[in-house]
Protein backbone atom coordinates (compact mmCIF):
# COMPACT_ATOMS: atom_id res chain seq x y z
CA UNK A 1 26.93 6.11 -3.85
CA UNK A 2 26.65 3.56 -6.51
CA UNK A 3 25.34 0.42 -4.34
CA UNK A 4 22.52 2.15 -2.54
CA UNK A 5 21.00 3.25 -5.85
CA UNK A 6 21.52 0.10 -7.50
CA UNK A 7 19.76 -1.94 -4.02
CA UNK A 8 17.09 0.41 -4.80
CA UNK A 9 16.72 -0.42 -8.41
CA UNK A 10 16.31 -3.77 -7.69
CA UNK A 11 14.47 -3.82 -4.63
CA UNK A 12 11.96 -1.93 -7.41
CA UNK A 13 12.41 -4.43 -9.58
CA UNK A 14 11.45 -7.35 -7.96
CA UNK A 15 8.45 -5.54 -5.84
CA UNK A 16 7.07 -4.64 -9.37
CA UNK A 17 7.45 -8.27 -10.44
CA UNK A 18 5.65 -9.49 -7.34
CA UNK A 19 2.78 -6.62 -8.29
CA UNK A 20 2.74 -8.22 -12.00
CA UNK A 21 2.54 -11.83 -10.65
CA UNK A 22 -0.52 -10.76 -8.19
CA UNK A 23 -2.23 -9.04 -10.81
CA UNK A 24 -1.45 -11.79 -13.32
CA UNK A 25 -3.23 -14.10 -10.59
CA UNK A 26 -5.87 -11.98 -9.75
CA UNK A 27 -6.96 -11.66 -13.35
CA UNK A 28 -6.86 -15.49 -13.75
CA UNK A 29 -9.31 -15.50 -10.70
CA UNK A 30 -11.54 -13.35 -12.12
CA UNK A 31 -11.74 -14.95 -15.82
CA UNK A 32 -12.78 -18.24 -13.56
CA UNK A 33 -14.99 -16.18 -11.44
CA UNK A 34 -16.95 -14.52 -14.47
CA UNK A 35 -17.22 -18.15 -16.04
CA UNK A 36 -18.39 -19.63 -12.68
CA UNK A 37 -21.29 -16.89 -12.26
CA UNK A 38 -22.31 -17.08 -15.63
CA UNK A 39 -24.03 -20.73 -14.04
CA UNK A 40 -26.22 -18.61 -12.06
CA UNK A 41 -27.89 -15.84 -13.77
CA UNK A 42 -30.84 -15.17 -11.41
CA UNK A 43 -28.53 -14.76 -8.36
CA UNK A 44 -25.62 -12.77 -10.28
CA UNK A 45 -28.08 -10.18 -12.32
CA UNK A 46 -28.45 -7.78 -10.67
CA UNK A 47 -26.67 -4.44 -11.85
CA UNK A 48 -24.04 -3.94 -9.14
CA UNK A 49 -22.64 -7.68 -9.87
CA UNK A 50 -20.36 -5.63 -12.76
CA UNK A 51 -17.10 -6.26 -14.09
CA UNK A 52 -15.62 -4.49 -11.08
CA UNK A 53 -17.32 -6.12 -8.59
CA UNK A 54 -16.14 -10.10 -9.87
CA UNK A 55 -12.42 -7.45 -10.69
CA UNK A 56 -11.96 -6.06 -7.15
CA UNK A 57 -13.13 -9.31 -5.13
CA UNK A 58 -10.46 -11.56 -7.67
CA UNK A 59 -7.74 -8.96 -6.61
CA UNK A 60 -8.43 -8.78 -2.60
CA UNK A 61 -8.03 -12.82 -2.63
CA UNK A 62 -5.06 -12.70 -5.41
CA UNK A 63 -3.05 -10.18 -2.89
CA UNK A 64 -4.30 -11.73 0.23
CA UNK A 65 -2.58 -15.02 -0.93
CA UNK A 66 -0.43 -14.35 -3.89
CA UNK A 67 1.74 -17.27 -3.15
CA UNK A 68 -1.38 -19.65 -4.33
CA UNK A 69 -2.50 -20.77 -7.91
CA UNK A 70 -5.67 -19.49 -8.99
CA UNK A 71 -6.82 -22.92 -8.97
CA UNK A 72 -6.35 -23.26 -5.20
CA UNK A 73 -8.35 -19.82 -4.70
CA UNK A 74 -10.87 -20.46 -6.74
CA UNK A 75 -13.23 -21.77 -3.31
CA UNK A 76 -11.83 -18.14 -1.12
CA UNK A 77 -12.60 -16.37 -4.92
CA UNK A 78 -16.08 -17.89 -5.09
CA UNK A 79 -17.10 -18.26 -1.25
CA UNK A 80 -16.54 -14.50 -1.38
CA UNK A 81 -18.81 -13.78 -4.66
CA UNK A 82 -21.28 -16.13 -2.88
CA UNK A 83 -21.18 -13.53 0.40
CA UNK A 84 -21.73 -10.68 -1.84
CA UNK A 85 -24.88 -12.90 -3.56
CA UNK A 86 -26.30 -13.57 -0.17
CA UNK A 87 -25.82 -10.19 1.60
CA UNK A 88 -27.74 -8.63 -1.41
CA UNK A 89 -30.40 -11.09 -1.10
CA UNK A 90 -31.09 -10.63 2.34
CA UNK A 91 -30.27 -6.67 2.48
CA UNK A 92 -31.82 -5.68 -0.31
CA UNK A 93 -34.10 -8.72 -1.93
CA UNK A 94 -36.08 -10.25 1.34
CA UNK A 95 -38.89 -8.23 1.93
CA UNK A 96 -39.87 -10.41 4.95
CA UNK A 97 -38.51 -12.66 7.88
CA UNK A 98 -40.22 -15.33 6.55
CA UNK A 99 -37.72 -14.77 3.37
CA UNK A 100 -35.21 -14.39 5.60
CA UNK A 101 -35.49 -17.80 7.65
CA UNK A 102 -36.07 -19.60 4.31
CA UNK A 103 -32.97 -18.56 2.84
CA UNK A 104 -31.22 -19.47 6.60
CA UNK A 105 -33.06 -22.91 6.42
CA UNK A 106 -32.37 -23.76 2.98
CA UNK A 107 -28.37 -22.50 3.42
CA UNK A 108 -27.84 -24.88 6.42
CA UNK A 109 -29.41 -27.62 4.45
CA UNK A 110 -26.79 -27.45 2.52
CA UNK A 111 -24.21 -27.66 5.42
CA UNK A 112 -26.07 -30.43 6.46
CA UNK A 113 -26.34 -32.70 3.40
CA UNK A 114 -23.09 -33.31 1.87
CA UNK A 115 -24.44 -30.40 -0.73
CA UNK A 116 -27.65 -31.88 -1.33
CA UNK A 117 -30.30 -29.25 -2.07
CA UNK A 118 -33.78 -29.94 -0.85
CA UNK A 119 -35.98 -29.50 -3.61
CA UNK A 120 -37.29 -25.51 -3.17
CA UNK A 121 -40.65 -24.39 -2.61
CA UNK A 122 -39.86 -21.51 -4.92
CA UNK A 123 -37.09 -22.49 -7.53
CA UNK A 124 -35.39 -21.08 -9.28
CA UNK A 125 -35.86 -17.97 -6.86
CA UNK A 126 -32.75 -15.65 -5.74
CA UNK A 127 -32.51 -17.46 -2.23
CA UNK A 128 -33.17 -21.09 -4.06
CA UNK A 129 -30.75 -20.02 -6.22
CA UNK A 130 -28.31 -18.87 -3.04
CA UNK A 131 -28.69 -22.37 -2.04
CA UNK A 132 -27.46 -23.62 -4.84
CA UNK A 133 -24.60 -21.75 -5.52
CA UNK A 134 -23.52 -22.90 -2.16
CA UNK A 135 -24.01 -26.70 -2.91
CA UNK A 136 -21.72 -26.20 -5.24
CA UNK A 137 -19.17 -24.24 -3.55
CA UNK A 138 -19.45 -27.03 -0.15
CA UNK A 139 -19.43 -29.91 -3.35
CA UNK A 140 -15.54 -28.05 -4.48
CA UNK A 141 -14.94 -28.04 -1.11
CA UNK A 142 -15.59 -31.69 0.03
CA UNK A 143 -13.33 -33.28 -2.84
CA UNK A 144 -10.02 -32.32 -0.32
CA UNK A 145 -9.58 -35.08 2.61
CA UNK A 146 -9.99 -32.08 5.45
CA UNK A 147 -13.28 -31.48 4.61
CA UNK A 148 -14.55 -34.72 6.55
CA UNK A 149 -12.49 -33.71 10.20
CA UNK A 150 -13.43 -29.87 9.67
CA UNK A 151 -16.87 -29.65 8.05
CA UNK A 152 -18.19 -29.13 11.30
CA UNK A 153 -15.90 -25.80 11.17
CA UNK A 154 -17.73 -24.59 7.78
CA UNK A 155 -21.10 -25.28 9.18
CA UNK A 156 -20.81 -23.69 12.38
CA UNK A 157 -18.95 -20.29 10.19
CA UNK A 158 -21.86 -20.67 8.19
CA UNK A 159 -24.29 -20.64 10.84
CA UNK A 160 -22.86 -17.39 12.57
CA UNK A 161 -22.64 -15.61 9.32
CA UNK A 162 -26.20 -16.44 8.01
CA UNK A 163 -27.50 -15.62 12.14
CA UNK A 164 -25.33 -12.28 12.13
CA UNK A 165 -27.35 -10.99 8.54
CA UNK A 166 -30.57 -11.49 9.80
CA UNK A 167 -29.90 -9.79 13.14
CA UNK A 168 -29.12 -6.74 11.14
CA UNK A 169 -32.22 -7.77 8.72
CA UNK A 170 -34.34 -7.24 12.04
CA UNK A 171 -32.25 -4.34 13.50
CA UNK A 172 -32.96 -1.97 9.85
CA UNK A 173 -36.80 -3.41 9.68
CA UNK A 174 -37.46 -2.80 13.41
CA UNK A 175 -35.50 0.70 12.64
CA UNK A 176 -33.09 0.48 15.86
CA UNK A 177 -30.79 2.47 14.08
CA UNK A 178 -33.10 5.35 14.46
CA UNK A 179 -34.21 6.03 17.78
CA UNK A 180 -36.97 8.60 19.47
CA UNK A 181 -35.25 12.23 19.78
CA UNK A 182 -32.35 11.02 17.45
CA UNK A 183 -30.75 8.47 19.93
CA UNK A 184 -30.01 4.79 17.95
CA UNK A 185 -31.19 2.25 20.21
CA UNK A 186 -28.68 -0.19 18.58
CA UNK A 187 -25.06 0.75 20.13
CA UNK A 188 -21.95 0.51 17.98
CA UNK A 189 -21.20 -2.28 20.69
CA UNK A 190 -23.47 -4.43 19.67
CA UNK A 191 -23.01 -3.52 16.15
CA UNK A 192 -19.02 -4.83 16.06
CA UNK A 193 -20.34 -7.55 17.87
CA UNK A 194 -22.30 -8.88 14.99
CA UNK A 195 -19.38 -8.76 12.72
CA UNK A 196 -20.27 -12.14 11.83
CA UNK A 197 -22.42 -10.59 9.09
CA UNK A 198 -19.35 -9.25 6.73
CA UNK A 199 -18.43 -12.93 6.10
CA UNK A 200 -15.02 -12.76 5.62
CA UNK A 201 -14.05 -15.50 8.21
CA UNK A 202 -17.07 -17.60 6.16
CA UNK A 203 -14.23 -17.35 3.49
CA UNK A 204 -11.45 -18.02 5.14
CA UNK A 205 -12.53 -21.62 7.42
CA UNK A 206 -13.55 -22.38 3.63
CA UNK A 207 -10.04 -21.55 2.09
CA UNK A 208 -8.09 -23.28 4.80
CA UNK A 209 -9.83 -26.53 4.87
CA UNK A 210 -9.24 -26.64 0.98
CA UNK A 211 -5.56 -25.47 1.05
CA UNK A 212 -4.43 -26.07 4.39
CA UNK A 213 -1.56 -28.05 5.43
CA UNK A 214 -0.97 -29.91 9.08
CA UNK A 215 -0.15 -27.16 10.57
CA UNK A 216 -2.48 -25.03 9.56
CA UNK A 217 -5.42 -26.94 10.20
CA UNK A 218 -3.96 -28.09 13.63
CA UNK A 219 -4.58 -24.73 14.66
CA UNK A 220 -7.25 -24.05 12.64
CA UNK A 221 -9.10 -23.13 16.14
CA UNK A 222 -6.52 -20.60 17.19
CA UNK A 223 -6.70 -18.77 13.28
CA UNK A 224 -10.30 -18.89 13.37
CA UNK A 225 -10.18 -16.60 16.77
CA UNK A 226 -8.04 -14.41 14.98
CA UNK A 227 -10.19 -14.40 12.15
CA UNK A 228 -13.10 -13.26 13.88
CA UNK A 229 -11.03 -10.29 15.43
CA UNK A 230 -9.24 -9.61 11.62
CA UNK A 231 -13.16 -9.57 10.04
CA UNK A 232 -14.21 -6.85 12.68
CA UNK A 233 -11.33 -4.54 11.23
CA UNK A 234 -12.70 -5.07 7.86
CA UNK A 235 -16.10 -5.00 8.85
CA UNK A 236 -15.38 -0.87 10.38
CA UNK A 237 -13.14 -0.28 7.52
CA UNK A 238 -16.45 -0.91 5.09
CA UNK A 239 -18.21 1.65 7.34
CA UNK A 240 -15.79 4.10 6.98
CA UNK A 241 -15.66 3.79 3.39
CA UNK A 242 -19.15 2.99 2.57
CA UNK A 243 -21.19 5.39 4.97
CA UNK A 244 -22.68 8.05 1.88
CA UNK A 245 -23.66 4.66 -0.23
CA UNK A 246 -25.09 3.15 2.76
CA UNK A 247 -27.46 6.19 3.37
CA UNK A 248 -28.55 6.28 -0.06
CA UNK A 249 -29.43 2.63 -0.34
CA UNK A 250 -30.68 2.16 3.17
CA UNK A 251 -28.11 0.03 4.57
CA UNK A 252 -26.81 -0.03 8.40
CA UNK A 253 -23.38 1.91 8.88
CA UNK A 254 -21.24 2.21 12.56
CA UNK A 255 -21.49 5.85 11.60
CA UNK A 256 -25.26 5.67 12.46
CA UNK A 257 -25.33 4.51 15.80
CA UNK A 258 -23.51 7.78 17.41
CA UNK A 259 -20.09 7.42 16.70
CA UNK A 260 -17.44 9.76 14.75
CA UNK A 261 -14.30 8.58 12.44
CA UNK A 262 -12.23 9.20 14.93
CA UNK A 263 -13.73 6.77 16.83
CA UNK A 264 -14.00 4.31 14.74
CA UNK A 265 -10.28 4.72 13.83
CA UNK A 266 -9.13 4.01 17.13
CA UNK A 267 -11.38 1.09 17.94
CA UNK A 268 -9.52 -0.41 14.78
CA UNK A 269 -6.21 0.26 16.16
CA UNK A 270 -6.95 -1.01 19.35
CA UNK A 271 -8.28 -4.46 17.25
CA UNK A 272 -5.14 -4.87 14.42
CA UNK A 273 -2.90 -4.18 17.82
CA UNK A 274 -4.83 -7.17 19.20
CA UNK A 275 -4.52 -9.21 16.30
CA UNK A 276 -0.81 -8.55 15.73
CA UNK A 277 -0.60 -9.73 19.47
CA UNK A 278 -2.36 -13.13 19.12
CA UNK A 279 -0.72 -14.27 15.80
CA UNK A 280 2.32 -13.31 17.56
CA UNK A 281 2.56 -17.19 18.87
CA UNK A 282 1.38 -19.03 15.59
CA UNK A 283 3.90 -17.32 13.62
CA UNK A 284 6.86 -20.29 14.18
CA UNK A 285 3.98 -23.22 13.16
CA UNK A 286 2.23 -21.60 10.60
CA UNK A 287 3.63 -18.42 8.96
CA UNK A 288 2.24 -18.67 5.93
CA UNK A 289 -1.35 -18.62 7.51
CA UNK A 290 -0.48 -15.49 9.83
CA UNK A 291 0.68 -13.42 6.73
CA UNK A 292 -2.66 -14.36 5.19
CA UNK A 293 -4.59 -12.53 7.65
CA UNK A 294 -1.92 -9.62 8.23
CA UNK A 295 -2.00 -9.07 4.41
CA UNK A 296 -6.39 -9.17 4.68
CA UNK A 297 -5.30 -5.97 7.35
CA UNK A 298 -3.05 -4.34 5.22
CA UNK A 299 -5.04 -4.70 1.99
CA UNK A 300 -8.45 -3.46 3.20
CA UNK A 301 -6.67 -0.86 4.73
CA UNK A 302 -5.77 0.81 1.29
CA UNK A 303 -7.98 -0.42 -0.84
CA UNK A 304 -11.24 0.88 1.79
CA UNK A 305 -8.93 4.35 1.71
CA UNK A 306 -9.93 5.06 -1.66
CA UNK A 307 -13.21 2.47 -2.64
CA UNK A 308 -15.37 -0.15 -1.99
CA UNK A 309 -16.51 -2.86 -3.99
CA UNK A 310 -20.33 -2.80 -5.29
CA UNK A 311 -21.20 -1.23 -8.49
CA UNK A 312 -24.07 1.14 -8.89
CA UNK A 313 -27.10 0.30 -8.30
């Protein structure tokens, strides 16, 4: 009777240590994240960049990796505050496309200088500002050797994310979400297809090229598939959670385009099954890199069960 409890007590034990060491890591990440921001007050003003916004996105990286130093998350920690910056920009900033495909050029002029920001027609504007917080970011970034054999990686990610936002820019302005009679004439097809948008898989090309060993960046092709699959199970668990703050602040939601939960639920069954399937093969060469993207499942998961990340607006 005696050794079962006693397993049990220490099997506690050390999963509460592990919790304390996350949270000791997260909240590391987030001092560095506050101080980082603090660099770029236009682009980090607004209200719903709070204390719990720079909290929750130090704690989804801290978990998602908690065998890392803050110092080698601090690129995942701030290429995800930078995602935040820019989908605010162009969601709820950009009045025009014009705004749009200036924040889109200047971004990818970025990508395509060695961080070098052209000088801006407006600076010192939120999307000027965007631009520079990315310099930066790409600057961090460039400083590891990978950065030279995989840039072309980061640009490409970057590309597909900043193409994916203004597709839904166009999609809410040209109101395809609501159709004559009712009927969206955007399908939740399409909609998971553009998954891009949520930018988690920006984050991640940008957190393996900075902490990724042989291995990992020898199949960084094969991750980034996976990726792409993991991001569309975060991107529907968002929905889920997010659909009565979406409505009130105008935002697109799966739940719009004609589908229930149930649905929804199923379609990201039918994805984790798929992912579970292809990192099945990469989990001999680079474990480490497969429990990354597991534990990005299994932490949205929960967390999206009870909250999401803004503040109020």
């Amino acid at each position: 009777m005696n050794g079962p409890k006693t397993s049990s007590v220490e099997d506690e034990i050390q999963r509460a240590l592990e919790a304390g060491r996350t949270a000791a890591l997260a909240a590391d990440c987030q001092r560095d994240l506050q101080e980082w921001a603090e660099s770029y007050p236009v682009l980090f003003s607004a209200r719903p960049f709070d204390a719990r916004l720079y909290g929750t996105v130090a704690l989804a990286n801290a978990f998602g990796a908690p065998w890392e130093s803050a110092d080698r998350l601090r690129i995942a920690v701030r290429a995800s505050l930078w995602v935040f910056a820019a989908d605010w920009i162009v969601d709820y900033v950009a009045k025009t496309r014009d705004e749009i495909d200036a924040v889109t050029r200047d971004c990818l002029a970025v990508a395509d200088a060695d961080g070098r920001v052209r000088k801006a027609a407006e600076p010192g504007t939120p999307g000027a500002e965007l631009a520079r917080c990315l310099a930066d970011i790409q600057a961090d970034l460039a400083t590891v050797p990978a950065f030279d054999a995989h840039r072309w990686a980061w640009r490409d990610q970057l590309r597909r994310y900043l193409t994916a936002m203004a597709l839904e820019w166009d999609w809410k302005a040209d109101g395809a979400h609501r159709g004559s009679g009712g009927a969206a004439r955007l399908t939740f097809e399409q909609y998971v297809a553009n998954a891009d948008n949520f930018g988690s898989s920006l984050v991640n090309i940008a957190h393996w090229i900075f902490t990724g060993d042989d291995p990992t960046l020898a199949h960084l092709g094969a991750l980034w598939k996976i990726s792409e699959k993991v991001q569309c199970v975060l991107r529907l668990l968002n929905d889920l959670a997010t659909y009565e703050r979406d409505v009130s602040w105008g935002d697109l939601n799966c739940l719009m385009l004609g589908v229930d939960r149930s649905t929804v639920a199923a379609r990201i069954t039918s994805i984790v099954d798929d992912c579970r399937e292809s990192l099945r093969p990469l989990r001999d060469v680079c474990p480490t890199q497969v429990d990354y993207l597991e534990r990005q499942i299994g932490y949205s998961t929960g967390f999206y069960g009870i909250t999401d990340y803004w503040g109020a607006l």
